[in-house]
Every structure is written in structure tokens, then in C-alpha cells.
PDB file of N, CA and C in Angstrom:
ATOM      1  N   UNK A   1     -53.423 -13.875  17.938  1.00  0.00           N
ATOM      2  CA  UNK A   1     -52.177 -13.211  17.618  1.00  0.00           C
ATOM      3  C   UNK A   1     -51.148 -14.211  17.095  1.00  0.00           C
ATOM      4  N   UNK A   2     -51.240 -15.380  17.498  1.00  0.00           N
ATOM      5  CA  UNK A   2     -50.328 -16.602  17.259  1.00  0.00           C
ATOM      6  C   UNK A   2     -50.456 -16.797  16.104  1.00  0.00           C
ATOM      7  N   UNK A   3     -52.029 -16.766  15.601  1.00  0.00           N
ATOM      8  CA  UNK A   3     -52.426 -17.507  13.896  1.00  0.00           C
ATOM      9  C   UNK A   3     -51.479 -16.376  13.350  1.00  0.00           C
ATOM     10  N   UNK A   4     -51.928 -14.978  13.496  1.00  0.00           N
ATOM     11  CA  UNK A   4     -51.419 -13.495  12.174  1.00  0.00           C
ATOM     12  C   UNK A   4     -49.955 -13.732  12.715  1.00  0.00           C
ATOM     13  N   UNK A   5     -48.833 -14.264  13.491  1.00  0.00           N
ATOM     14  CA  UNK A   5     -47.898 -14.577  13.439  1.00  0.00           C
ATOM     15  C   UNK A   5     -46.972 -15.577  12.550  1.00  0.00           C
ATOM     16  N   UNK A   6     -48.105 -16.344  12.686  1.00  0.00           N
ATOM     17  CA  UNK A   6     -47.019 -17.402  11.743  1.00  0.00           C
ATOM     18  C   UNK A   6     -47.938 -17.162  10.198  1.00  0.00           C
ATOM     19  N   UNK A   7     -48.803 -16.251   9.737  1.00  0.00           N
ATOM     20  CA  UNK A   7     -48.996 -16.270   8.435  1.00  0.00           C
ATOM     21  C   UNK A   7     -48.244 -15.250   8.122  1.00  0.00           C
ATOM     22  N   UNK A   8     -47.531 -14.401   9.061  1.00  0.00           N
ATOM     23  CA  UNK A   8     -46.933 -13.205   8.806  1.00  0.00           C
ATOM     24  C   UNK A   8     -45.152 -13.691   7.956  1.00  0.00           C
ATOM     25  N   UNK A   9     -45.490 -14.657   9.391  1.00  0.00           N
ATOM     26  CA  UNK A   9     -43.837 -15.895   8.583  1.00  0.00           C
ATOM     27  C   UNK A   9     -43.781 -16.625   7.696  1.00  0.00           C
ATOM     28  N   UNK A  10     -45.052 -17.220   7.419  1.00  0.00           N
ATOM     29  CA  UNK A  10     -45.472 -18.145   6.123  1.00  0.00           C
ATOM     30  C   UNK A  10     -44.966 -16.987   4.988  1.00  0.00           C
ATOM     31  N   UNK A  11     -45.780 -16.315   4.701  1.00  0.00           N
ATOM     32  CA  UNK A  11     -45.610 -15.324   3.611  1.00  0.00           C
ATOM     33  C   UNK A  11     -44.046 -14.723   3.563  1.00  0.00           C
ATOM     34  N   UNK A  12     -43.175 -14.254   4.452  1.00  0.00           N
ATOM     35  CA  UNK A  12     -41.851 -13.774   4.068  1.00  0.00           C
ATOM     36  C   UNK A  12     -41.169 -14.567   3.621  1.00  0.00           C
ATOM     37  N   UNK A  13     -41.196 -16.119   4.649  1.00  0.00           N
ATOM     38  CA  UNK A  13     -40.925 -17.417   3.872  1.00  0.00           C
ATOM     39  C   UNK A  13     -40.859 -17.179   2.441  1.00  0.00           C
ATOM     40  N   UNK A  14     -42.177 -17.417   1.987  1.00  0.00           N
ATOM     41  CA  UNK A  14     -42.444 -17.438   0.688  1.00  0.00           C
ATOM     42  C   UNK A  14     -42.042 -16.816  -0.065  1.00  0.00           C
ATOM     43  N   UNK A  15     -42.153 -15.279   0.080  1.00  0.00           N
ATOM     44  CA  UNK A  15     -41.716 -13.981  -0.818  1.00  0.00           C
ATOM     45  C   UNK A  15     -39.811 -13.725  -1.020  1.00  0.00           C
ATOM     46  N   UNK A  16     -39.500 -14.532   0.416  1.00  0.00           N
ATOM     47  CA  UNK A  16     -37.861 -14.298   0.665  1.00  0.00           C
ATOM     48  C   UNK A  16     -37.453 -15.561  -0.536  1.00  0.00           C
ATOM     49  N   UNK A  17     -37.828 -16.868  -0.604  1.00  0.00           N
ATOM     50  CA  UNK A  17     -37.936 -17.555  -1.263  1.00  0.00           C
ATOM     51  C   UNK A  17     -37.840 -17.109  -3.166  1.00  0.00           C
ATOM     52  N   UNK A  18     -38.780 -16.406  -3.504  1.00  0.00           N
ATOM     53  CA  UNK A  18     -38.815 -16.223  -4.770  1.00  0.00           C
ATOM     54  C   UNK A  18     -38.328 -15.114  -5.011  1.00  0.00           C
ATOM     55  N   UNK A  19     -38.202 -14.325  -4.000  1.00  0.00           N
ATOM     56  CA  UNK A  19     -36.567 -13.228  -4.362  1.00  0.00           C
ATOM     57  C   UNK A  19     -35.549 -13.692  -4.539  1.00  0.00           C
ATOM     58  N   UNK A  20     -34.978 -15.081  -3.969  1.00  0.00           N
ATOM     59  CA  UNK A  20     -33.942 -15.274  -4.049  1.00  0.00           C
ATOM     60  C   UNK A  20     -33.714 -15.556  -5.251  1.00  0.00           C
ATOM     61  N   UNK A  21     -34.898 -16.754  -5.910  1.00  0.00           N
ATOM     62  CA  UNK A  21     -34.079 -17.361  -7.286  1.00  0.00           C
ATOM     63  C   UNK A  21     -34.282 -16.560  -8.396  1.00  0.00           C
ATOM     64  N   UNK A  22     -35.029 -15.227  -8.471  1.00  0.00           N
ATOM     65  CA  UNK A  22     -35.729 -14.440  -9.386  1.00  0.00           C
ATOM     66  C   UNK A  22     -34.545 -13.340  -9.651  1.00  0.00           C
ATOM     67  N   UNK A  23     -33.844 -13.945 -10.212  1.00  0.00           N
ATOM     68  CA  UNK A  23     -32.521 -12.937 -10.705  1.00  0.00           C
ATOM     69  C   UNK A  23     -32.887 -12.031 -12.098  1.00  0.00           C
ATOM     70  N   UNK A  24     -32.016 -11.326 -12.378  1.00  0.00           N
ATOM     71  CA  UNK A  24     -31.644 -10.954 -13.282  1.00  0.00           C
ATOM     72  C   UNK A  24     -31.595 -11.553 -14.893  1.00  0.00           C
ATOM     73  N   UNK A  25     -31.510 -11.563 -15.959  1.00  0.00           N
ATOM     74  CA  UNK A  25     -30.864 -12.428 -17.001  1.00  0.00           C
ATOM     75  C   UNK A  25     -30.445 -11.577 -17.448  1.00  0.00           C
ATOM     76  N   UNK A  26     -29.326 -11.902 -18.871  1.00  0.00           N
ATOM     77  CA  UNK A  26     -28.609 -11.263 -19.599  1.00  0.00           C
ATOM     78  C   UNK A  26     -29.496 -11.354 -20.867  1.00  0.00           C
ATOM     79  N   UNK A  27     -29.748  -9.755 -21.031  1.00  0.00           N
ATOM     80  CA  UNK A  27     -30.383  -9.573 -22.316  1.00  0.00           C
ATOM     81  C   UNK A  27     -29.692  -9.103 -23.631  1.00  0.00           C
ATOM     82  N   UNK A  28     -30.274  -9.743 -24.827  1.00  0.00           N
ATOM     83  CA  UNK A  28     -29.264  -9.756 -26.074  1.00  0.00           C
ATOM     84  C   UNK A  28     -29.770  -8.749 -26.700  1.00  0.00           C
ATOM     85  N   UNK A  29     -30.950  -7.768 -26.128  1.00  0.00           N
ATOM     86  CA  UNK A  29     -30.723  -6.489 -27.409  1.00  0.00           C
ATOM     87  C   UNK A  29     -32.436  -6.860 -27.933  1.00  0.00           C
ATOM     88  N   UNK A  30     -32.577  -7.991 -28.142  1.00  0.00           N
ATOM     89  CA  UNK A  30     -33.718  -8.383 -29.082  1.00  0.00           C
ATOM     90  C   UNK A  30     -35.056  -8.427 -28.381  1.00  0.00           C
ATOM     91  N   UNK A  31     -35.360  -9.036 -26.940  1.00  0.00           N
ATOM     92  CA  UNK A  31     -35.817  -9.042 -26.168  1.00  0.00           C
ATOM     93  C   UNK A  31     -35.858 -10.408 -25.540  1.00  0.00           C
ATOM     94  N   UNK A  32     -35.058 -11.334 -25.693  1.00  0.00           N
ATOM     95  CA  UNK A  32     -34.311 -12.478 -25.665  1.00  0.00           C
ATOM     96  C   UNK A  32     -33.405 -12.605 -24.469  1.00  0.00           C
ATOM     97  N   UNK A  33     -32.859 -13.136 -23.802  1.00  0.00           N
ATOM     98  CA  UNK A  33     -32.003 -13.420 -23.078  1.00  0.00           C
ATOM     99  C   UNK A  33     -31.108 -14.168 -23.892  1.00  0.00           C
ATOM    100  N   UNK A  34     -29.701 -13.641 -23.436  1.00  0.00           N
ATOM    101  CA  UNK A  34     -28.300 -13.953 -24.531  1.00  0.00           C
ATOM    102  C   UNK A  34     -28.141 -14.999 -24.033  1.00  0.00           C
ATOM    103  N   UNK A  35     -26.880 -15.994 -24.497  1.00  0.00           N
ATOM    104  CA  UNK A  35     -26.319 -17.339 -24.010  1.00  0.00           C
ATOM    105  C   UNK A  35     -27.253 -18.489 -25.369  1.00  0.00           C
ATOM    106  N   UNK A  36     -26.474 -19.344 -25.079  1.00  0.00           N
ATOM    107  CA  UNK A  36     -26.747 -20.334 -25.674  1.00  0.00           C
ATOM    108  C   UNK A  36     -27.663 -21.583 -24.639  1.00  0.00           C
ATOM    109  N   UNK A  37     -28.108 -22.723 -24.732  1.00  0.00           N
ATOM    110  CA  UNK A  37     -28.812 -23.142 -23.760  1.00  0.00           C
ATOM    111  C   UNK A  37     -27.440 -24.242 -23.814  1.00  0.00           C
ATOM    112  N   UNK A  38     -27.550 -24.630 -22.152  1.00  0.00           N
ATOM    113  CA  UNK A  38     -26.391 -25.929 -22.286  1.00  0.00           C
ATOM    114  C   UNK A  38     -26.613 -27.479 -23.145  1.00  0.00           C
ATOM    115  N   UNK A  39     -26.437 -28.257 -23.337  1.00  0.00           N
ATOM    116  CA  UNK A  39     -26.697 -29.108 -23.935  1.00  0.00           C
ATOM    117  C   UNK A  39     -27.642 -29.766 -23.200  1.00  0.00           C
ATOM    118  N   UNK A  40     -28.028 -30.724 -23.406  1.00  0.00           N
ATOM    119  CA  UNK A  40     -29.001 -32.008 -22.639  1.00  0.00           C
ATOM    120  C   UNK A  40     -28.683 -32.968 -21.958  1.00  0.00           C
ATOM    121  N   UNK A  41     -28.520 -33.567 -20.850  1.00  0.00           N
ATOM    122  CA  UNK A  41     -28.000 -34.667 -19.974  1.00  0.00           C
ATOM    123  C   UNK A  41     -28.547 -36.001 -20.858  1.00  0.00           C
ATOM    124  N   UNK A  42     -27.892 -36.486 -20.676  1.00  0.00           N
ATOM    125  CA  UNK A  42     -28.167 -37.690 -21.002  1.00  0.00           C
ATOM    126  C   UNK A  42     -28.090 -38.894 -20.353  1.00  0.00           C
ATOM    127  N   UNK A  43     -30.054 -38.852 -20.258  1.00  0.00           N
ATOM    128  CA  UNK A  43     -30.286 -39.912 -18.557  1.00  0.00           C
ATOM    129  C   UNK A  43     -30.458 -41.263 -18.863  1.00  0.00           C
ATOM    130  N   UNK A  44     -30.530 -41.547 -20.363  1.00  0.00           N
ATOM    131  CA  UNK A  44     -30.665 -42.911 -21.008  1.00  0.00           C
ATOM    132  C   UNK A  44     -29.306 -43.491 -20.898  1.00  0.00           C
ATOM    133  N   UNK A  45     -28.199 -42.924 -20.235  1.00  0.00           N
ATOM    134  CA  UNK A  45     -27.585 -44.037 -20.242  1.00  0.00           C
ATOM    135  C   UNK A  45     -26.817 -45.227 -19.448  1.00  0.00           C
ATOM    136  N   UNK A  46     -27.555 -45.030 -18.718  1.00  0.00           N
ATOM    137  CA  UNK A  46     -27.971 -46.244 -17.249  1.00  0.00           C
ATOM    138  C   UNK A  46     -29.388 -46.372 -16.619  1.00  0.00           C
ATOM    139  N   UNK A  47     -29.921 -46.635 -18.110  1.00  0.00           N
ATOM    140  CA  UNK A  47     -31.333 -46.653 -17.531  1.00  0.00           C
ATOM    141  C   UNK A  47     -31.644 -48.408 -17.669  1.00  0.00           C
ATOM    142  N   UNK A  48     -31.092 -48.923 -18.229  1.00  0.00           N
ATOM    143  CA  UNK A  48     -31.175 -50.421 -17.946  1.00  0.00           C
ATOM    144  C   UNK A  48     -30.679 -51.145 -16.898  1.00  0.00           C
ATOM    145  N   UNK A  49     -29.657 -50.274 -16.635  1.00  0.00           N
ATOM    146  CA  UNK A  49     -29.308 -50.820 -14.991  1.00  0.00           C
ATOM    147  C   UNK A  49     -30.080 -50.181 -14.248  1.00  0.00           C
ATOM    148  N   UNK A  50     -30.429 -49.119 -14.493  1.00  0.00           N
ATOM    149  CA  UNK A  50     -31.261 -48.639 -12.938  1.00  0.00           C
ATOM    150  C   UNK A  50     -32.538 -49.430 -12.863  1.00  0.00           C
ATOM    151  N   UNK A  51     -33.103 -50.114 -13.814  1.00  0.00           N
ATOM    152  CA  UNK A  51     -33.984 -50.763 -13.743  1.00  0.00           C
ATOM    153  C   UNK A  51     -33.920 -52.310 -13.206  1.00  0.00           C
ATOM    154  N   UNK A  52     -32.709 -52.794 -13.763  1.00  0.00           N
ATOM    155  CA  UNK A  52     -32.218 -54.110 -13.132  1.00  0.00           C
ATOM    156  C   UNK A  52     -32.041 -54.290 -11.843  1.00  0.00           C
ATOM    157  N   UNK A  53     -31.296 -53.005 -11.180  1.00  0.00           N
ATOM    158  CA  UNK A  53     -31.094 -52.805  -9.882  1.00  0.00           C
ATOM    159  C   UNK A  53     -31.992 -52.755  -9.158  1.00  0.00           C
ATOM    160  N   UNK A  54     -33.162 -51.999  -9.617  1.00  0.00           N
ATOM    161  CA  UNK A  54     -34.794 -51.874  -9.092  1.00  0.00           C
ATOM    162  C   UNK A  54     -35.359 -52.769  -8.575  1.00  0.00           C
ATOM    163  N   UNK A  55     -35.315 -53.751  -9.841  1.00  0.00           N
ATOM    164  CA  UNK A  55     -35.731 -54.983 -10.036  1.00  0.00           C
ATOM    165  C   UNK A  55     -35.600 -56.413  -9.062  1.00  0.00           C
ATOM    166  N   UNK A  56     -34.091 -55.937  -8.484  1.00  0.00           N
ATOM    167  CA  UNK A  56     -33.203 -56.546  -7.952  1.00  0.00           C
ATOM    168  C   UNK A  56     -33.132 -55.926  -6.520  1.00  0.00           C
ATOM    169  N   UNK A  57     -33.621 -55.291  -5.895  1.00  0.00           N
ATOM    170  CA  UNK A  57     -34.063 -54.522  -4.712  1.00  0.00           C
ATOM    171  C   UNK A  57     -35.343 -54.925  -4.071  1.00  0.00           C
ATOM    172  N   UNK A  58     -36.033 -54.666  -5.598  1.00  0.00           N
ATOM    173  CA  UNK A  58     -37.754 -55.255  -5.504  1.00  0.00           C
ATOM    174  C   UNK A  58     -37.634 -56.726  -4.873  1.00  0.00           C
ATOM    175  N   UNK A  59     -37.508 -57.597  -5.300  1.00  0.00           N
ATOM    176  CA  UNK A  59     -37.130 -58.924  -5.145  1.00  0.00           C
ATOM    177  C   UNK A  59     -36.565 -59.316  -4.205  1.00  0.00           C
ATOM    178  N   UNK A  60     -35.354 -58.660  -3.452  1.00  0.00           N
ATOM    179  CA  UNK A  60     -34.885 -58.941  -2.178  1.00  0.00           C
ATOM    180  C   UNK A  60     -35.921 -58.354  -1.208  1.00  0.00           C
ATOM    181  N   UNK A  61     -36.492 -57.102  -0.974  1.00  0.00           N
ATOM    182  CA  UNK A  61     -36.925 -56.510  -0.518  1.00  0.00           C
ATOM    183  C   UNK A  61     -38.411 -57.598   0.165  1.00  0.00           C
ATOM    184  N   UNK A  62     -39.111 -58.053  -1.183  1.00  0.00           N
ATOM    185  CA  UNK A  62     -40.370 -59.093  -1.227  1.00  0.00           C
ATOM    186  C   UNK A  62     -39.780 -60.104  -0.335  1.00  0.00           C
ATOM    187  N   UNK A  63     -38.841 -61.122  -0.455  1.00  0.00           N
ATOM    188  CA  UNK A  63     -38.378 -62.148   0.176  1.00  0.00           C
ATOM    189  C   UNK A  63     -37.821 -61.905   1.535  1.00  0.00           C
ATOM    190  N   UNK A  64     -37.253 -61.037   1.808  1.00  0.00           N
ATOM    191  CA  UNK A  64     -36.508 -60.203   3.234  1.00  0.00           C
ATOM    192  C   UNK A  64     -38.113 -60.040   4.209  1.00  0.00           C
ATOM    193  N   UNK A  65     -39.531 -59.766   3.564  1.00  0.00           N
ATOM    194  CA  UNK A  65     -40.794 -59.507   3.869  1.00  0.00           C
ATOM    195  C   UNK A  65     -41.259 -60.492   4.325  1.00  0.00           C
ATOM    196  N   UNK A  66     -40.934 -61.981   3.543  1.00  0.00           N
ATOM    197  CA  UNK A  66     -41.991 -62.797   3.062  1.00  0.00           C
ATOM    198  C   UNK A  66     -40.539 -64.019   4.308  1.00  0.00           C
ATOM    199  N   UNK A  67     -39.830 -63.878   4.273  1.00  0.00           N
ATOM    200  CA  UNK A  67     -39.123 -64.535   5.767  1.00  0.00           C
ATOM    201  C   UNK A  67     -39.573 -63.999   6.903  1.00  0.00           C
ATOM    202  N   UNK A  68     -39.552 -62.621   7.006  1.00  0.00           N
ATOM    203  CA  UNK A  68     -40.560 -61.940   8.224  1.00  0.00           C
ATOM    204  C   UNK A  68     -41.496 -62.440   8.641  1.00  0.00           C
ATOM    205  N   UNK A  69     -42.457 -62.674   7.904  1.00  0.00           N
ATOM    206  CA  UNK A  69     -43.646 -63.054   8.440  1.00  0.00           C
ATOM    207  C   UNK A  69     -43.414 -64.569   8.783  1.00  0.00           C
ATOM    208  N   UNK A  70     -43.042 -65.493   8.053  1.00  0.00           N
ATOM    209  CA  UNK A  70     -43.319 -66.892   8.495  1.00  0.00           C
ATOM    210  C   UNK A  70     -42.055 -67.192   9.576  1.00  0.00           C
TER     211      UNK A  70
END
């Protein structure tokens, strides 16, 4: 009875889940959804620092390790 309990909850989980985000859209007539799309983020532009920083994490991280042990 315990197992058909919690698959009973697994599943509403689930189903309550994709009711929620499964809205509506606004349709333009055509069979299209109206609106324009928003523009594009633009993730290139701290991507050389996020890598430096990485880089620079990596490296402390190795040495912070490598004092540990000895």
C-alpha cells in the first residue's frame, strides 16, 4: 500500500507540475502565437573573465589541496 502511495504522489507531482507551466498563448489569427520574440542575452560579454576567474579558482583551489596534503 506504501509503494501505490507514493506512485500515486509521484504522478500528481508530475502532472501538477506540467499544469502549471502549460499555459495558454496568445494567438495571432494565423495559427501562430502573436508577440514578437524578446531579443537575445548577451552571454559573451564576460566570458573572458569568467574564464580568468575559473582559472584563478582552479589554481588556488590545486595549491590550497596540494598544502593539505604535505
Amino acid at each position: 500500500m506504501k509503494d501505490l502511495s507514493k506512485i500515486y504522489l509521484l504522478a500528481f507531482l508530475v502532472f501538477a507540475d506540467i499544469a502549471a507551466f502549460a499555459g495558454p498563448g496568445d494567438d495571432d489569427g494565423g495559427g501562430g502565437l502573436g508577440g514578437d520574440d524578446p531579443p537575445p542575452a548577451p552571454i559573451n560579454t564576460y566570458l573572458i573573465l569568467m574564464i580568468g576567474l575559473g582559472l584563478c579558482l582552479a589554481f588556488y583551489s590545486l595549491r590550497k589541496y596540494k598544502k593539505q596534503i604535505n
